[in-house]
Protein backbone atom coordinates (compact mmCIF):
# COMPACT_ATOMS: atom_id res chain seq x y z
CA UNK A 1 78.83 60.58 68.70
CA UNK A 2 82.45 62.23 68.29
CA UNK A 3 80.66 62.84 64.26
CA UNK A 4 77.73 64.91 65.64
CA UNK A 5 80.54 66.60 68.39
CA UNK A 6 82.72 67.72 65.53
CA UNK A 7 79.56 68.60 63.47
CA UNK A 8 78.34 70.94 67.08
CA UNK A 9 81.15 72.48 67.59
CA UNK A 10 81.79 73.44 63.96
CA UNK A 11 78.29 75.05 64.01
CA UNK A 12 79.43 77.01 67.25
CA UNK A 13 82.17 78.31 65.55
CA UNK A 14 80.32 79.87 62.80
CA UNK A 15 78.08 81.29 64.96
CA UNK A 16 80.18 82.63 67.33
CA UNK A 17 83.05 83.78 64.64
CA UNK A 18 85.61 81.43 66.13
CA UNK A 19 88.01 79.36 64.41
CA UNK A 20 89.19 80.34 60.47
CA UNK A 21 85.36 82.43 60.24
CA UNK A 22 85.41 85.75 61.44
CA UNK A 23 82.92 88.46 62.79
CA UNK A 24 84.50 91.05 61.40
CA UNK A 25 84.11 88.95 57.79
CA UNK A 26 80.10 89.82 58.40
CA UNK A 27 80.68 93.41 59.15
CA UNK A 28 80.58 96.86 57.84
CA UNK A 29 80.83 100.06 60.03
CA UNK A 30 79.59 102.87 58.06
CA UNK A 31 79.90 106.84 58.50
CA UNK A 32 77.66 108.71 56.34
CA UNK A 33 77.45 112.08 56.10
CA UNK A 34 73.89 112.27 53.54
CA UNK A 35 70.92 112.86 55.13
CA UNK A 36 69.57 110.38 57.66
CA UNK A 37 67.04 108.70 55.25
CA UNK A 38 69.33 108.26 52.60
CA UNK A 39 71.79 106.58 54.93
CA UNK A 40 69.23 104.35 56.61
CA UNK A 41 68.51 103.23 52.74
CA UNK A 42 72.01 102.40 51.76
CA UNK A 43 72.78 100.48 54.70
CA UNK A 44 69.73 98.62 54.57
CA UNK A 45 69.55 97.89 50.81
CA UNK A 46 73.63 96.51 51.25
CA UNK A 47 72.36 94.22 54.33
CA UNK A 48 69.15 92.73 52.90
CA UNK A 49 71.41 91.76 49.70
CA UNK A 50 75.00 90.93 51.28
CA UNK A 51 74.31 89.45 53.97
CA UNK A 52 76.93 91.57 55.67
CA UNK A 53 75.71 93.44 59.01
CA UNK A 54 75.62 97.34 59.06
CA UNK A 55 76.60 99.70 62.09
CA UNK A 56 75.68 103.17 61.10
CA UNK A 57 77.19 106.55 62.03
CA UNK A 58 75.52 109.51 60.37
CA UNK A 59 77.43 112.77 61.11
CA UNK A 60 78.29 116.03 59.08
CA UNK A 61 81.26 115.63 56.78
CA UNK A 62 83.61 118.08 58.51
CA UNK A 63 82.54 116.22 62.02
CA UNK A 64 82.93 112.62 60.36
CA UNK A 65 86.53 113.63 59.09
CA UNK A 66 87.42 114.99 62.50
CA UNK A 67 86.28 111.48 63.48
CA UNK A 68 88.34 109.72 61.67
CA UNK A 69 91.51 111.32 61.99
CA UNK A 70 90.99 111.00 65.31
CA UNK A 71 90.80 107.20 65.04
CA UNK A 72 93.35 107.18 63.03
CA UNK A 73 96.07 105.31 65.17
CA UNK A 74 92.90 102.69 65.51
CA UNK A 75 90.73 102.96 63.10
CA UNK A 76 87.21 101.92 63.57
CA UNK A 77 84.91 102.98 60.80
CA UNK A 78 85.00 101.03 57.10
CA UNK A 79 83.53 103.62 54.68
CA UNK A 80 82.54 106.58 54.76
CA UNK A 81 79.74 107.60 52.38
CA UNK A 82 78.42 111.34 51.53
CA UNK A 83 79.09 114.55 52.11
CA UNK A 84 80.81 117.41 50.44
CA UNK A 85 83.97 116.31 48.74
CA UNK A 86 86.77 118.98 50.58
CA UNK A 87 87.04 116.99 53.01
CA UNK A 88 87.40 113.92 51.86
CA UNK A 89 89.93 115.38 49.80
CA UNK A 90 91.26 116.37 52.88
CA UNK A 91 91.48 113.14 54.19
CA UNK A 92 93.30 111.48 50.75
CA UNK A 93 95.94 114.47 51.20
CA UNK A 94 96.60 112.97 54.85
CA UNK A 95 96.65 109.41 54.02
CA UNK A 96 93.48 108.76 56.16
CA UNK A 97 91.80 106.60 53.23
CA UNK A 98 92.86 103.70 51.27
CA UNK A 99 93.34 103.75 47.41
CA UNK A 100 90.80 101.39 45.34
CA UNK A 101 89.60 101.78 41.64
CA UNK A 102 86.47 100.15 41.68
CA UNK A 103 85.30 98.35 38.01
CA UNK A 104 82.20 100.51 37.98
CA UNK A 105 84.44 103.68 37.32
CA UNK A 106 83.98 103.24 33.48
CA UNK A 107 80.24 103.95 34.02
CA UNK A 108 80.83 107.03 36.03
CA UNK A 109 80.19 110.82 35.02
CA UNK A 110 83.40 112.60 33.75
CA UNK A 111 83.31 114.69 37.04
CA UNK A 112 83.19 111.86 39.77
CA UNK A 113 86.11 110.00 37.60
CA UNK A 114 88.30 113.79 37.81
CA UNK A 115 87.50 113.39 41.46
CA UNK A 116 89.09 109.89 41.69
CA UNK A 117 91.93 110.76 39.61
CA UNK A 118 92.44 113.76 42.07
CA UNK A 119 92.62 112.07 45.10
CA UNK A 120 95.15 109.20 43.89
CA UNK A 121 91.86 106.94 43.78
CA UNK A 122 91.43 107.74 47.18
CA UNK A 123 87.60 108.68 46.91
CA UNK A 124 85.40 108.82 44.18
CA UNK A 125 82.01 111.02 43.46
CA UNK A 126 78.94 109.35 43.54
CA UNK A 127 76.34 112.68 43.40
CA UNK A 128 76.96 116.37 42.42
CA UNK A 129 74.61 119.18 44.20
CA UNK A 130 74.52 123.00 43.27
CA UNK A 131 74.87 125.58 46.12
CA UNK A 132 72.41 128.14 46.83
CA UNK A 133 69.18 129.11 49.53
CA UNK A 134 65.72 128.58 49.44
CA UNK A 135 62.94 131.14 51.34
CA UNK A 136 60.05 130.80 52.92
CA UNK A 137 57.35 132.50 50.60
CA UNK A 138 54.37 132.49 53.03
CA UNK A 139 56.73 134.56 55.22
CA UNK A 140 57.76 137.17 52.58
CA UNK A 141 54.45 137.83 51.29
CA UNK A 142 52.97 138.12 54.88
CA UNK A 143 55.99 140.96 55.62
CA UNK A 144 55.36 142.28 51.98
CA UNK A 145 59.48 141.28 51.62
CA UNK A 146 61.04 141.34 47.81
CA UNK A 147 61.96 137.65 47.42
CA UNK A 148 66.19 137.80 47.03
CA UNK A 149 67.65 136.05 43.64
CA UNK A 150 71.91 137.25 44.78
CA UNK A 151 74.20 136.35 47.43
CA UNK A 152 74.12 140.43 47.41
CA UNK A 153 70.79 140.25 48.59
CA UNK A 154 71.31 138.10 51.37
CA UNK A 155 72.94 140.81 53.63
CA UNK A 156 69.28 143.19 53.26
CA UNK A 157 69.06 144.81 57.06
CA UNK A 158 65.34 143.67 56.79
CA UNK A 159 67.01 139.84 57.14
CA UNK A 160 68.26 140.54 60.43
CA UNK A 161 68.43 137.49 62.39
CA UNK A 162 66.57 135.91 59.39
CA UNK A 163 69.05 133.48 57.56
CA UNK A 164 70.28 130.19 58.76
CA UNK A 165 73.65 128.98 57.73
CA UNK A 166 75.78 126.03 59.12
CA UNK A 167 79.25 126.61 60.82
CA UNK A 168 81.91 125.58 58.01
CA UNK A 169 84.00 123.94 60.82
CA UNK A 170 81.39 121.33 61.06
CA UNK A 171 79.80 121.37 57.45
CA UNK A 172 80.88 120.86 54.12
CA UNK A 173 78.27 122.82 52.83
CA UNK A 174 79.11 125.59 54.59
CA UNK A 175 82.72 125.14 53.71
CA UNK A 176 81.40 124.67 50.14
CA UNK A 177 79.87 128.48 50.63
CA UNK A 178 82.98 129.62 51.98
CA UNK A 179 85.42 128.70 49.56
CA UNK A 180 82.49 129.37 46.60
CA UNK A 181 82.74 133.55 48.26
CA UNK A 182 86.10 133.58 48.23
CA UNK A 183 86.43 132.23 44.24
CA UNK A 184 83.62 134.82 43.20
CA UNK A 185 84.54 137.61 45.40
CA UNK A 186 88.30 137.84 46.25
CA UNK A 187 88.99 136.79 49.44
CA UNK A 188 89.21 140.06 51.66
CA UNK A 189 86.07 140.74 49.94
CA UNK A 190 84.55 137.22 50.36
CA UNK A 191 85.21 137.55 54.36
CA UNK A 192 83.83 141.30 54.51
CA UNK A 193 80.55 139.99 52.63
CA UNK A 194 80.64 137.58 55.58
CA UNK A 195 81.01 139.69 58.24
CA UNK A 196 77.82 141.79 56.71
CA UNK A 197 75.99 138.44 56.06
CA UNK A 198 76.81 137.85 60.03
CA UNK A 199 74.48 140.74 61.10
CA UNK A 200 71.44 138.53 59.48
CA UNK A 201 72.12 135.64 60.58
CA UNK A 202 69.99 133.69 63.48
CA UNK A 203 72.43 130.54 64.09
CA UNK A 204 75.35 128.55 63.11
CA UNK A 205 73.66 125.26 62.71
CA UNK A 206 76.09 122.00 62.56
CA UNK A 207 74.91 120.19 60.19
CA UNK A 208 74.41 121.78 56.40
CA UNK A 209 70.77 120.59 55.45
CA UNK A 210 69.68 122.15 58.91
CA UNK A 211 68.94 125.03 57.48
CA UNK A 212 66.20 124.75 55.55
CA UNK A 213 64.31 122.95 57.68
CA UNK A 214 64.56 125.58 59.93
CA UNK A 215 63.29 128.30 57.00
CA UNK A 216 60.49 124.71 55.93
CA UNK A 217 59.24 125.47 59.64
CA UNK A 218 59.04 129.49 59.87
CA UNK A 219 61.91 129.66 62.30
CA UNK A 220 63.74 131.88 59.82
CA UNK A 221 62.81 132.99 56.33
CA UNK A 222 66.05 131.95 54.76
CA UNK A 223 68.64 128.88 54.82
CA UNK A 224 71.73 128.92 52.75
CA UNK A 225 71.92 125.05 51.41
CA UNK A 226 72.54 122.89 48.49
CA UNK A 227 69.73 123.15 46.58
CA UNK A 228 68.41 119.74 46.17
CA UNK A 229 68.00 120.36 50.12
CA UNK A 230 65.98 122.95 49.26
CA UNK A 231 63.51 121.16 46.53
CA UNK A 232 63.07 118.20 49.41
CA UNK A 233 61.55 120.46 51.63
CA UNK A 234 58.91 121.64 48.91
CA UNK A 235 58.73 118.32 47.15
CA UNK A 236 57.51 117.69 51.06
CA UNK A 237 54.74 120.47 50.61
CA UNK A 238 56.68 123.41 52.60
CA UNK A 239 56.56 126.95 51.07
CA UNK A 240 59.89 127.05 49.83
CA UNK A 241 61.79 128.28 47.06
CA UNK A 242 65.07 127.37 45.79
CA UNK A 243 67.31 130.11 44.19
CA UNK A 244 70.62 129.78 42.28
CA UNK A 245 71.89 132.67 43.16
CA UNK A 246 72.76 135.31 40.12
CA UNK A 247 76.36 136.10 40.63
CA UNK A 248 77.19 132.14 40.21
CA UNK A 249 77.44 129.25 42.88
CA UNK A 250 79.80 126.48 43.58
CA UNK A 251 78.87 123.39 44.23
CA UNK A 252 79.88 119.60 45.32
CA UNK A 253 81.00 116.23 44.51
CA UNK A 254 79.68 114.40 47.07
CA UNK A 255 81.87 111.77 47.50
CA UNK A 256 83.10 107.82 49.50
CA UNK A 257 86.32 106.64 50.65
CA UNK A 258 87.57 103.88 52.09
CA UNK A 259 89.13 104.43 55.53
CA UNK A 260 92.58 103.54 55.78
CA UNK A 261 93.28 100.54 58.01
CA UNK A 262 89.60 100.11 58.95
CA UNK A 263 88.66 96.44 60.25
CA UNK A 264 86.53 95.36 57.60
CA UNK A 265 88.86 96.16 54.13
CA UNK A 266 86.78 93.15 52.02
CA UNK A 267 83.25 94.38 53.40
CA UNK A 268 83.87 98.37 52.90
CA UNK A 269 85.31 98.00 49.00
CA UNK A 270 82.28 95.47 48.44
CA UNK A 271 79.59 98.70 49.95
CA UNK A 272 81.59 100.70 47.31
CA UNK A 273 80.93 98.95 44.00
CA UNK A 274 77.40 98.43 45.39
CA UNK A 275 77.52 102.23 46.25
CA UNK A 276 78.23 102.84 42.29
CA UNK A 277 75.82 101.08 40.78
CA UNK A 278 73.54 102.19 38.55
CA UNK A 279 70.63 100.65 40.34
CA UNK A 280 71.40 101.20 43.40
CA UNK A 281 71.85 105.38 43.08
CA UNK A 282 68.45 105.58 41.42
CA UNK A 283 66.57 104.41 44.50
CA UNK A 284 67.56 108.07 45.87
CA UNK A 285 64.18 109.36 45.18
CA UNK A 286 62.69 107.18 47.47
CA UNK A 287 63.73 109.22 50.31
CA UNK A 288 63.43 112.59 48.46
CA UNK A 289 67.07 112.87 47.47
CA UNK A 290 67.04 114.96 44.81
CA UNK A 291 71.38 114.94 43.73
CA UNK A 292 72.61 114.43 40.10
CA UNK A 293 73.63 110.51 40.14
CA UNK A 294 77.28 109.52 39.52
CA UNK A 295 76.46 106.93 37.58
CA UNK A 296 75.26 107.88 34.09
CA UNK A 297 73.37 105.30 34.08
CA UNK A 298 70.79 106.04 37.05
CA UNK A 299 68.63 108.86 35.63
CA UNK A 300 68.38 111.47 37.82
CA UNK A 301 65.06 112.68 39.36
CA UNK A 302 63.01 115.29 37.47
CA UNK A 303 62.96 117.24 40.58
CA UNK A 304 66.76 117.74 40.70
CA UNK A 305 67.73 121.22 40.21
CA UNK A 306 68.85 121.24 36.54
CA UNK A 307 72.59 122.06 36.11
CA UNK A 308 72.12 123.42 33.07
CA UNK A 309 70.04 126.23 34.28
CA UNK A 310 72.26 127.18 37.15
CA UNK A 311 75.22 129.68 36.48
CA UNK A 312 78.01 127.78 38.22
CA UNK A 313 81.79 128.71 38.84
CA UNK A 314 84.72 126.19 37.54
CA UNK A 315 84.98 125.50 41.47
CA UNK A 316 88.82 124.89 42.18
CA UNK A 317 88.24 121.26 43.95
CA UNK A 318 92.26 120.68 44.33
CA UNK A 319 92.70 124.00 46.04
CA UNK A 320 89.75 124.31 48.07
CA UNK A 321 89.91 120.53 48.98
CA UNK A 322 93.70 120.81 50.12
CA UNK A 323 94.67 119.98 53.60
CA UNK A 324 96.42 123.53 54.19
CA UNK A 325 94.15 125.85 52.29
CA UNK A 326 90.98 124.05 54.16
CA UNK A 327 92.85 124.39 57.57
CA UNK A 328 94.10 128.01 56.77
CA UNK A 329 90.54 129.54 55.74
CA UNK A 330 88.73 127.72 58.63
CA UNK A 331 91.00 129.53 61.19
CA UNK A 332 90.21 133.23 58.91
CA UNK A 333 86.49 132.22 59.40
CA UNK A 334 87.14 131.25 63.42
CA UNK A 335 89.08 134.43 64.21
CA UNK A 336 86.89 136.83 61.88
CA UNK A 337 83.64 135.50 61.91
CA UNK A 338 83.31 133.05 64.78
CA UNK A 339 84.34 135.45 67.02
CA UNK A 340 81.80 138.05 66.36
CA UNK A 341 79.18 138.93 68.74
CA UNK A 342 75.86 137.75 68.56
């Protein structure tokens, strides 16, 4: 009898988490910042082969760093996956996520290794995405509108109220457009362009893929996005067309950290190797994600926009991803832009 006690209460324990087990041992809170689908993948693909139990957050990247340097006093969040790499940047420049060199950085792209180095091995890339817009061809042939292949072209007076872009406080893709003007244009002229572009446009969305779906559904003919965006909504049979734009784009690194001080530390740097593995990046076409791959090994879908087609700028990551220049050109955009009228 005291046997079978011993062997109860042992059971109890492992259940419950009490004793030398512990819940947070089966854990793994998880901020993404991709798009829903892809999220909903990676956390269930890392349950159904860990074991370990997923709570999900999906947000924008500028809203999921505002997050956790919130939390930072008490963190809550493990990992934080996706999203435009500024701001995790950002968040390596304040400390706000833990240093780890995974093993699997020897099978990485050249790029999402330079973006490791960068941040002290602070984050690390796992997809790169062009900028650009897509447009809704049904609605330019029905108002007999020349299709637009600039950024130039973008500030036409027949696009009035016709472009959707997201706010750059709350999007790195936006941010990503911002500090993309200001490296082709000069910034005075980068934030003039802007305030032209302003007259045209319909709404500040939050989050960056917004956009498009809001050109996908006729609610404006234009979205300013990364262009793999763009190629999901016509891979999904909407009349859109992607365009690099002529004068040159920027784009990302989208990139994971590990959170400083978050309560899971074994869980969130076993997501990350999983998060770099060959296999596991390749299953982004199931949900139409259409990014280059980190890994060199996962081939990248024949739908993703082809870099070497796309005229793009030697974007200044360690600049435009520094916690002062970020902060300084949000507050330009707030007081210059922002504060337009509608």
């Amino acid at each position: 009898m005291k046997r079978m006690t011993t062997r109860l209460l042992a059971g109890a324990a492992a259940l419950t988490g009490i004793g030398t087990v512990s819940a947070a041992a089966d854990e793994l809170v998880y901020y993404c910042s991709a798009q829903i689908e892809w999220c909903q993948l990676m956390s269930e693909a890392f349950e159904r082969e860990t074991g370990i139990r997923v709570a999900m957050t999906r947000k924008s990247s500028g809203e999921t760093y505002a997050q956790i340097k919130a939390e930072a006093a008490n963190p809550r969040g493990d990992v934080w996956w996706g999203g435009t790499g500024d701001p995790h940047l950002q968040a390596a420049e304040e400390g706000l996520t833990e240093v780890y060199q995974s093993p699997l950085l020897e099978e990485l792209h050249d790029w999402a290794v330079q973006q490791a180095e960068q941040s002290g091995f602070r984050t690390v890339g796992i997809y790169a995405g062009a900028l650009g817009f897509g447009y809704n061809s049904e609605l330019f042939e029905q108002r007999g509108w020349e299709p637009p292949s600039c950024w130039a072209d973008l500030t036409r007076p027949e696009f009035r109220d016709e472009i959707s872009v997201a706010n750059p406080n709350s999007s790195g893709t936006a941010y990503t457009a911002l500090a993309t003007f200001v490296q082709i244009m000069g910034e005075d002229e980068a934030f003039a362009f802007l305030a032209d572009l302003h007259q045209n446009i319909a709404q500040y969305t939050l989050s960056g893929s917004a956009p498009i779906r809001d050109a996908a559904r006729g609610e404006v003919a234009i979205g300013i996005v990364f262009l793999h965006d763009a190629v999901t909504q016509a891979v999904e049979g909407f009349p859109i067309v992607p365009v690099a734009p002529c004068e040159g784009t920027g784009y990302e690194i989208g990139s994971m950290s590990i959170i400083q001080g978050g309560p899971n530390p074994d869980a969130a740097r076993q997501f990350y190797d999983f998060a770099l593995r060959a296999d596991i990046q390749a299953r982004a076409v199931e949900v139409k994600a259409y990014q280059v791959p980190s890994n060199r090994a996962a081939e990248a879908p024949p739908e993703a926009p082809d870099f070497d087609t796309i005229k793009l700028i030697d974007y200044d990551f360690a600049r435009f991803g520094s916690s002062d220049e970020r902060t300084r050109l949000l507050a330009r955009w707030d007081a210059e832009i922002g504060s337009l009228a509608r």
